[in-house]
Protein backbone atom coordinates (compact mmCIF):
# COMPACT_ATOMS: atom_id res chain seq x y z
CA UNK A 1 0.00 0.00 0.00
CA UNK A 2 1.50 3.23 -0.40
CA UNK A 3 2.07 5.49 2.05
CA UNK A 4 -0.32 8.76 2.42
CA UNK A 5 0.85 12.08 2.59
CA UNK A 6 -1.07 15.09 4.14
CA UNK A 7 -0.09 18.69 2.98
CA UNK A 8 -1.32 22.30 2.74
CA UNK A 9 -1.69 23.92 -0.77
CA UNK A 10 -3.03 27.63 -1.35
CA UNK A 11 -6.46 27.56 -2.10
CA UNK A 12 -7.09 31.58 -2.31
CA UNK A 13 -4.68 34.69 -2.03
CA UNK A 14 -5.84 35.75 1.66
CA UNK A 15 -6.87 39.54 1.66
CA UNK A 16 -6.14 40.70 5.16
CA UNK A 17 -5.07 38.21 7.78
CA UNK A 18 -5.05 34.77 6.51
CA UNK A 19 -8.36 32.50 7.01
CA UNK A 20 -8.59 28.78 6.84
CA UNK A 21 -10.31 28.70 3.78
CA UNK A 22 -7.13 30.64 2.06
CA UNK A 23 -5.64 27.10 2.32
CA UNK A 24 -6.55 23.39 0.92
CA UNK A 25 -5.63 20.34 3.55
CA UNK A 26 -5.20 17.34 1.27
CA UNK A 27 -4.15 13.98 1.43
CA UNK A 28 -1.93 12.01 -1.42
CA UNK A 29 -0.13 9.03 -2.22
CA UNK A 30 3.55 9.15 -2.42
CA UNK A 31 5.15 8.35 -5.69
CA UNK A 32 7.94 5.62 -5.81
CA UNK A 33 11.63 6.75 -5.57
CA UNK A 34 13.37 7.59 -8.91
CA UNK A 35 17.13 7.27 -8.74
CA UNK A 36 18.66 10.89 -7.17
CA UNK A 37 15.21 11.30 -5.35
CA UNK A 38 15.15 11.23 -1.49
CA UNK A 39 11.97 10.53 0.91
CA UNK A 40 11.94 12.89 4.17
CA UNK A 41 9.81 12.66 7.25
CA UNK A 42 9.08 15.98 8.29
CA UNK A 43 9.22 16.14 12.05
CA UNK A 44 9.46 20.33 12.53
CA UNK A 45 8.14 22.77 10.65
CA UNK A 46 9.20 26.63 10.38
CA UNK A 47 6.37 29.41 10.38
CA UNK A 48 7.86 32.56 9.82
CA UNK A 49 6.14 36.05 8.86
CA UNK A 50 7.98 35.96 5.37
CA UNK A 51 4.98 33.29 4.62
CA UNK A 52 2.51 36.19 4.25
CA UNK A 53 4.20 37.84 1.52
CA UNK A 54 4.80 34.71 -0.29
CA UNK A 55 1.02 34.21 -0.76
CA UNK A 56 1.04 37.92 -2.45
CA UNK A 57 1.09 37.85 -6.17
CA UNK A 58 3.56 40.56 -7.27
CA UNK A 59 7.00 41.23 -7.73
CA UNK A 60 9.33 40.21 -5.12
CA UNK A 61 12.45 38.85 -3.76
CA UNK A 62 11.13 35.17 -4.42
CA UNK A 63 7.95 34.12 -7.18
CA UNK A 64 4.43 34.06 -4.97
CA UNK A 65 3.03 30.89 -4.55
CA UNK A 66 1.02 29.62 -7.30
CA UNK A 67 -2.66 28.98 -5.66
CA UNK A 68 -2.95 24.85 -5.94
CA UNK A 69 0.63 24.75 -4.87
CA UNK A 70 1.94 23.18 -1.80
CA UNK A 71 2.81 25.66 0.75
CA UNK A 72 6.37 26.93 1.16
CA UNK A 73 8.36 26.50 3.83
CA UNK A 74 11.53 25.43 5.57
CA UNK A 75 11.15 22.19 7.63
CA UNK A 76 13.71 19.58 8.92
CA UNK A 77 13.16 16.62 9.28
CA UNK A 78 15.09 12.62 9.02
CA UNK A 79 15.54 10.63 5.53
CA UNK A 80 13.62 7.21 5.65
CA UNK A 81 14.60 6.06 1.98
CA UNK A 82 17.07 7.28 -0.25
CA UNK A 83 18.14 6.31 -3.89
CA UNK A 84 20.99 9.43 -3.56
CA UNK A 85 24.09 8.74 -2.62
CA UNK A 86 24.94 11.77 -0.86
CA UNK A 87 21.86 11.29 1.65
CA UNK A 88 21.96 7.69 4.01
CA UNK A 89 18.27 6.50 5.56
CA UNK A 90 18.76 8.10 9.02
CA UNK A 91 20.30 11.30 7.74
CA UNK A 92 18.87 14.58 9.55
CA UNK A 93 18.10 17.15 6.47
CA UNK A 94 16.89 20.85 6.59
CA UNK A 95 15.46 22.05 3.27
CA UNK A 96 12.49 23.89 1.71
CA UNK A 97 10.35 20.73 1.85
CA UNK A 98 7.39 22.96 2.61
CA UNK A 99 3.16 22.13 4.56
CA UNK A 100 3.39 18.38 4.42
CA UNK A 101 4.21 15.35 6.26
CA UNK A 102 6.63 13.65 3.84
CA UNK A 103 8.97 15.29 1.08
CA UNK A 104 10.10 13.82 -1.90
CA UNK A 105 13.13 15.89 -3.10
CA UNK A 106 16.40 15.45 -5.63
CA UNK A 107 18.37 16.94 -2.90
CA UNK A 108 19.09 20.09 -4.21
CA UNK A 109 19.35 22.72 -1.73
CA UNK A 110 18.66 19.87 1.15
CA UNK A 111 21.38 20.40 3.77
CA UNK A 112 22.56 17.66 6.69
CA UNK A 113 22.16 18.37 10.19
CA UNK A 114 23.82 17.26 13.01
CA UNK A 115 21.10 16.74 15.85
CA UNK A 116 24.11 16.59 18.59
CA UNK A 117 24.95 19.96 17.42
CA UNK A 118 21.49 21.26 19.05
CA UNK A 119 17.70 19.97 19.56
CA UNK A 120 16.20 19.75 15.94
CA UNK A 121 14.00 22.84 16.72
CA UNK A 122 17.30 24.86 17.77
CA UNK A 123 18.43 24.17 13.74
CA UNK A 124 15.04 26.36 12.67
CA UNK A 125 15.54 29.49 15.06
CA UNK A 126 18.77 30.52 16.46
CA UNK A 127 20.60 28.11 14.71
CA UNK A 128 18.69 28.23 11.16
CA UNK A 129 17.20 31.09 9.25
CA UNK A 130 16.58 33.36 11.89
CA UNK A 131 19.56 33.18 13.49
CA UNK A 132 21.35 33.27 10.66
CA UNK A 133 19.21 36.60 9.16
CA UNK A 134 20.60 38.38 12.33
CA UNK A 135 23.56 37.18 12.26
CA UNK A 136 24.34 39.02 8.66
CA UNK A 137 21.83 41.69 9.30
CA UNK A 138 23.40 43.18 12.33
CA UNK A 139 27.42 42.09 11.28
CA UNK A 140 27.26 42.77 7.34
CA UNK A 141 24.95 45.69 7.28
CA UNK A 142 24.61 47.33 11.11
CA UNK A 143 28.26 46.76 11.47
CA UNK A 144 28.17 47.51 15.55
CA UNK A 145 30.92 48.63 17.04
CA UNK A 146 31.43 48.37 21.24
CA UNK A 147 29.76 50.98 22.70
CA UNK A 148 27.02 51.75 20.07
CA UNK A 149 23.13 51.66 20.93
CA UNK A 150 21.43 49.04 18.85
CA UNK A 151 17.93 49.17 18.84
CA UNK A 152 15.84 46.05 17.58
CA UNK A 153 12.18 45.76 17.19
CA UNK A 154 10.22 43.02 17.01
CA UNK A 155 12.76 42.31 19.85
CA UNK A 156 11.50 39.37 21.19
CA UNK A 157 10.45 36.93 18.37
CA UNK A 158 12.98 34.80 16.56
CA UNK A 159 15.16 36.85 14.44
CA UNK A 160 15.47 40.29 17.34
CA UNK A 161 15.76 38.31 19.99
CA UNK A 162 19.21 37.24 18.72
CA UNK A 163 19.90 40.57 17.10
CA UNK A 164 20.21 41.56 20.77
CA UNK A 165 21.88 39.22 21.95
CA UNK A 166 25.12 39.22 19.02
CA UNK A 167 25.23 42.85 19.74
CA UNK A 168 25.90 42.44 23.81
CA UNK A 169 28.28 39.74 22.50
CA UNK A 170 30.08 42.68 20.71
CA UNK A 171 29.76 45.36 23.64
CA UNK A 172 27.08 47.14 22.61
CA UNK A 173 24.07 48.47 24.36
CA UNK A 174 21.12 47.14 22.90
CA UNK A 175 17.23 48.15 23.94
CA UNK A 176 14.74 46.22 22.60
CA UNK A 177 11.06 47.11 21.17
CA UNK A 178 8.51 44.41 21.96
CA UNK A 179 4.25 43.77 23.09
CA UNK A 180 3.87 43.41 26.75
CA UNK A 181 5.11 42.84 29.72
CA UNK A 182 5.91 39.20 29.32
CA UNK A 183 8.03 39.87 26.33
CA UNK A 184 9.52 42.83 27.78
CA UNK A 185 10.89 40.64 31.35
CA UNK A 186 12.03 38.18 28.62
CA UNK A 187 14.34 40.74 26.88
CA UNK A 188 15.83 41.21 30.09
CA UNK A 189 16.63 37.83 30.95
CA UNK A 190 18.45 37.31 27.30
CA UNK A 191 20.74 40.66 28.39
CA UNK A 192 18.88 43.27 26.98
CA UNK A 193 20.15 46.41 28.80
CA UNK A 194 16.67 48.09 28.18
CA UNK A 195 12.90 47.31 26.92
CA UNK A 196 10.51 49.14 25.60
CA UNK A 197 6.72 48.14 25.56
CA UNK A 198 4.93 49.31 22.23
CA UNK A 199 1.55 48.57 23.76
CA UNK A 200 2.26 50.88 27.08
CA UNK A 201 3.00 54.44 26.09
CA UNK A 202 4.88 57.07 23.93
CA UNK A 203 7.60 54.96 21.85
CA UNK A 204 9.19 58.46 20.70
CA UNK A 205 9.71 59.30 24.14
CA UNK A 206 11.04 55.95 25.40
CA UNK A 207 13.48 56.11 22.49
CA UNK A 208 14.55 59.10 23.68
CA UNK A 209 14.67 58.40 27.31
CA UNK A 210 16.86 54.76 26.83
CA UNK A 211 18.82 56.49 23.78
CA UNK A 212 20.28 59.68 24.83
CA UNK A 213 23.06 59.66 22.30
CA UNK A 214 20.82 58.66 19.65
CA UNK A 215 20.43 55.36 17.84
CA UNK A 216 23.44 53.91 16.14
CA UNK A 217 22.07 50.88 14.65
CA UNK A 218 18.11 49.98 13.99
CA UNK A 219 17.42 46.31 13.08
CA UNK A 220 13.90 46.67 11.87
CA UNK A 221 11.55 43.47 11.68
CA UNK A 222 7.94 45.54 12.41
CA UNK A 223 8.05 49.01 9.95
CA UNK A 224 5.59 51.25 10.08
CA UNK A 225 5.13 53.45 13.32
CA UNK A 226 7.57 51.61 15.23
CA UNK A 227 10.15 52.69 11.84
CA UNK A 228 9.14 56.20 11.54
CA UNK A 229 9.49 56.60 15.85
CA UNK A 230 13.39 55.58 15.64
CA UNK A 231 14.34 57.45 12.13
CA UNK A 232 13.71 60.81 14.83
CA UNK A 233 16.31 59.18 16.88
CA UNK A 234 19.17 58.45 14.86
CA UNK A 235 22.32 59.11 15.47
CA UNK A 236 24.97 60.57 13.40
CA UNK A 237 26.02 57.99 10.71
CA UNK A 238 23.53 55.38 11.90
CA UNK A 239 22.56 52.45 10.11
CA UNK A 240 19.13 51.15 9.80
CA UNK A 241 18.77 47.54 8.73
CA UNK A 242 15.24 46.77 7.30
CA UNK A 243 14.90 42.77 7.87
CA UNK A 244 10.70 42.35 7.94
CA UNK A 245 7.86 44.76 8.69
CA UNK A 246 5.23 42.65 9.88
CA UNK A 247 2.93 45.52 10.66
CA UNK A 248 2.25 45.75 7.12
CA UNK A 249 1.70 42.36 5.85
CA UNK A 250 -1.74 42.02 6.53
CA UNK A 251 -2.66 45.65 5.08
CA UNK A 252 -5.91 45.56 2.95
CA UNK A 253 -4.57 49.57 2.24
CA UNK A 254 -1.16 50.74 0.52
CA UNK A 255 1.91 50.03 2.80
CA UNK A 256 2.87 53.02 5.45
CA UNK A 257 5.89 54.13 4.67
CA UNK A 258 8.71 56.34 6.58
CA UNK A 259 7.73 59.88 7.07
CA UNK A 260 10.69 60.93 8.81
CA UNK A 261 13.34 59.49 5.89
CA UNK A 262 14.97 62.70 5.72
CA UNK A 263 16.49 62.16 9.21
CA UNK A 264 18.80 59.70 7.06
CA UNK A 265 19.74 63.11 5.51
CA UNK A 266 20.08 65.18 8.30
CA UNK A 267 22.38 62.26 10.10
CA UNK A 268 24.29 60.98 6.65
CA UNK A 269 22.61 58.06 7.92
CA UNK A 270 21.80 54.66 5.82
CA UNK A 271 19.00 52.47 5.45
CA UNK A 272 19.53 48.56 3.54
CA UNK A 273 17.40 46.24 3.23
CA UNK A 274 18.44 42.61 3.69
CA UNK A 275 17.57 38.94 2.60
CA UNK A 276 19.26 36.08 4.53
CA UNK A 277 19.91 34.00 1.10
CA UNK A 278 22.41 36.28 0.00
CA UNK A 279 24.42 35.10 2.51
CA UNK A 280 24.35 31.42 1.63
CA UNK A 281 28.07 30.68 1.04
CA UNK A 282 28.89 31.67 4.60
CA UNK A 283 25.89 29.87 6.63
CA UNK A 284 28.07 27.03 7.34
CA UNK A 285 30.50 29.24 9.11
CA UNK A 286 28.03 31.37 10.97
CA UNK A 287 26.19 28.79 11.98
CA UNK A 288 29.04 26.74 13.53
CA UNK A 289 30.36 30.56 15.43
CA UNK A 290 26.90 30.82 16.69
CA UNK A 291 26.75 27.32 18.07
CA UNK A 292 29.98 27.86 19.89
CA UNK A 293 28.27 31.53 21.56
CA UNK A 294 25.12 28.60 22.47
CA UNK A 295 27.96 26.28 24.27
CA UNK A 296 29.43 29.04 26.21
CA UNK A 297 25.76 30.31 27.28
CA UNK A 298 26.08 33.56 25.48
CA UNK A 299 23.25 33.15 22.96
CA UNK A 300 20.13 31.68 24.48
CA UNK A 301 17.46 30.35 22.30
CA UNK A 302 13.68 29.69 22.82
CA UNK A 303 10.81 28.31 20.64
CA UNK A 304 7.12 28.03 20.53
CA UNK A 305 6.24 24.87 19.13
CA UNK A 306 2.74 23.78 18.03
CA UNK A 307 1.69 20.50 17.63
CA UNK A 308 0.04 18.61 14.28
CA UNK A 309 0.54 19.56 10.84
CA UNK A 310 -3.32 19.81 10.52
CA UNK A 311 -3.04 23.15 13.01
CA UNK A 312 -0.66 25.53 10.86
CA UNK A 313 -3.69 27.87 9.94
CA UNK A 314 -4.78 28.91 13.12
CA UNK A 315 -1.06 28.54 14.27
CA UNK A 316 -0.10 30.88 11.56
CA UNK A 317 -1.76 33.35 12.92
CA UNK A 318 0.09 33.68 15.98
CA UNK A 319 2.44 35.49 14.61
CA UNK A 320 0.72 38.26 13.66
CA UNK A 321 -1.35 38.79 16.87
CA UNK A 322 1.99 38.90 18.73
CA UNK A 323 0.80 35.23 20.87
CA UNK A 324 4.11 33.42 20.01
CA UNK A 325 7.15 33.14 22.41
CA UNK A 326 10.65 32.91 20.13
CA UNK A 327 10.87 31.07 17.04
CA UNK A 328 7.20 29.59 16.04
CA UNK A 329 7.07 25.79 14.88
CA UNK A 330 4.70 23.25 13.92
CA UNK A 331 6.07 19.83 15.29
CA UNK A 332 4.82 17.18 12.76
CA UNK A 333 3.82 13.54 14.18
């Protein structure tokens, strides 16, 4: 009998937050192996904000997803029959392999994984994509230097919670932007010299009040008021590092952009955007510096994991109502 497969395709382009019935839950057989071709079980599945804008048909960094087409997404997960050489049964892999249960892949773009390295869910946040976005974000672009003021929002979810903590690792002062108090006593216990709580008060004046000197460095995963609050706080020759602006994703109206930009005049200041798969070449190295900054309990990481595959719609959504704690996953059974 063959074995069934259970995945998530894009039935609609959502308009506004994502509902269930944006999304088809289907079952399928699984075709037999061709020679190259590799079968993964998915056991962890990543759900990160970027999944919003893939579902967006338009012009972008990556094609949309075609509706009818499995969902995209990174997973890892363990090889259970291979007819590639380069890939044993028992292998841990981390690829694209997207909403489903089982992948069936040629191995391109499939990486190894070393589970002793760190817990498979580790390999998805601090130690995968996430990580590794703030890890070239805040190095390649921000370019701290000890002493600076970095200033990350989104602060605690998967990619600013380690912005914040590479830049105490290189002796700057970092102050973090996050929703509620819960988050906010989080960023402390990660090292966070300061936190701000979006939902509390006047974000202008708490900039002001933890960054005196200004703003040196603004690793940006929210946009929109939470952007235009720190370009009025920039320091001279700041850099501002737009990762994600997840305030905006969900828009049913045209995206709010900066009002204050010309403060990047004023201050000779910069703003870049980034995208972590420019960076490919070097994830092997980052990844193994980072892992060495885990084993010396300098970079902490935490995830939020959600079980059953069938649950990604409603889990989905926990990203943009702020409800997740660190890196968001879907554990697969």
């Amino acid at each position: 009998m063959a074995r069934k497969n259970h995945r998530f395709t894009l039935a609609a382009r959502p308009v506004g937050l994502p509902k269930p019935t944006d999304f088809a839950y289907e079952e399928q057989d699984l075709p037999e192996l061709r020679d190259g071709e590799l079968l993964v079980k998915v056991q962890y599945i990543s759900l990160d904000p970027a999944m919003r804008g893939w579902m967006n048909e338009g012009k972008s960094y990556i094609r949309p997803i075609a509706i009818g087409e499995l969902m995209r997404a990174i997973a890892i997960g363990s090889v259970i029959d291979s007819k590639n050489p380069k890939f044993n049964v028992g292998t841990h892999v981390l690829g694209m392999f997207g909403l489903q249960e089982y992948a069936v892949t040629n191995g391109e773009g499939v990486t190894p994984v070393d589970p002793k390295l760190a817990p498979l869910p580790v390999m998805l946040g601090t130690l995968g994509m996430p990580g590794l976005t703030a890890y070239f974000g805040l190095l390649d672009i921000g370019k701290p230097v000890a002493g600076n003021t970095v200033v990350v929002s989104g602060a605690a979810g998967a990619v600013g919670s380690v912005v914040g903590q590479i830049a105490k690792i290189h002796g700057c002062r970092t102050v973090g932007i996050a929703g509620g108090a819960a988050k906010c006593r989080y960023l402390s216990e990660i090292g966070f010299d300061a936190a701000i709580d979006y939902q509390a008060g006047d974000i202008k004046a708490a900039l002001r009040e933890h960054c005196p000197k200004g703003i040196d460095v603004f690793f940006d995963n929210v946009g929109g008021d939470i952007l235009d609050a720190a370009l009025t706080q920039l320091a001279m020759h700041a850099r501002v590092i737009i990762c994600g602006a997840i305030s905006q994703y969900n828009n049913t109206t045209p995206v709010k952009g900066p009002t204050n930009y010309l403060s990047l005049l004023v201050n000779r200041a910069s703003m870049t955007g980034m995208v972590v798969m420019d960076y490919t070449p070097r994830f092997g190295a980052a990844v193994a510096e980072m892992a060495k900054w885990m084993a010396a309990g300098k970079l902490k990481s935490r995830e939020d994991i959600v079980p059953g595959l069938e649950n990604f719609p409603t889990a989905l959504l926990k990203l943009f109502s702020g409800e997740n704690h660190g890196k968001l996953l879907l554990e697969v059974a």
